[in-house]
Protein backbone atom coordinates (compact mmCIF):
# COMPACT_ATOMS: atom_id res chain seq x y z
CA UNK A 1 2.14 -15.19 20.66
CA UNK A 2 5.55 -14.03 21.93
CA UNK A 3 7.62 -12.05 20.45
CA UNK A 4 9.92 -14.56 19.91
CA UNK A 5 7.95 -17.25 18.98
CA UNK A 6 6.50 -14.98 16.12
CA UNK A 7 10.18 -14.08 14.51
CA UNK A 8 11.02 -18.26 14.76
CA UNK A 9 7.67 -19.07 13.23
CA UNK A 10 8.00 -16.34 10.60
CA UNK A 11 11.46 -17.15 9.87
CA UNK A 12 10.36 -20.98 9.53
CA UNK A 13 7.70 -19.83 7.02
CA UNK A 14 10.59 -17.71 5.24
CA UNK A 15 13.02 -20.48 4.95
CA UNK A 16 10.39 -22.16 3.49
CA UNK A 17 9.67 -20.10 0.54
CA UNK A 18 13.33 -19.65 0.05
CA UNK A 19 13.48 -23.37 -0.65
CA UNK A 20 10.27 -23.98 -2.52
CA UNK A 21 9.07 -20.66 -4.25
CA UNK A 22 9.51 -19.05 -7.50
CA UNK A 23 11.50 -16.15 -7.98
CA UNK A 24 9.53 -13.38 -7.13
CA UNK A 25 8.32 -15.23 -4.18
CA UNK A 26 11.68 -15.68 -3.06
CA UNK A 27 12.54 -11.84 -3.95
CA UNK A 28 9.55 -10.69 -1.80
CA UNK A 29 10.20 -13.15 1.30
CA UNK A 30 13.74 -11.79 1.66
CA UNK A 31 12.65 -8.03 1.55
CA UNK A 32 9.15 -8.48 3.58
CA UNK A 33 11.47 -10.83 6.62
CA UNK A 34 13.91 -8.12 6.53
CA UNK A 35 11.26 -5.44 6.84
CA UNK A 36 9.78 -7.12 9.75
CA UNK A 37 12.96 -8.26 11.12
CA UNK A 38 14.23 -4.57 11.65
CA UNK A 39 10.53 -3.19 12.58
CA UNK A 40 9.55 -5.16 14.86
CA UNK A 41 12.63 -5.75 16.78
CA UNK A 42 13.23 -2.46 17.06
């Protein structure tokens, strides 16, 4: 997979625990996307 495609497809799977998770699973999907937002695209 792209590059790309695997920060869209992680983001969609982010926005979705944003909106349905508890949270702690909300805590840990901002910090882990952010984490792998700046690491990877680096």
């Amino acid at each position: 997979m792209s590059q790309e495609m695997e920060t869209i497809y992680n983001k969609h799977i982010a926005d979705e625990k944003l909106q349905q998770g508890t949270k702690y699973e909300r805590l840990a999907t901002t910090v882990v996307f952010k984490i792998l937002n700046t690491c990877c695209n680096s």
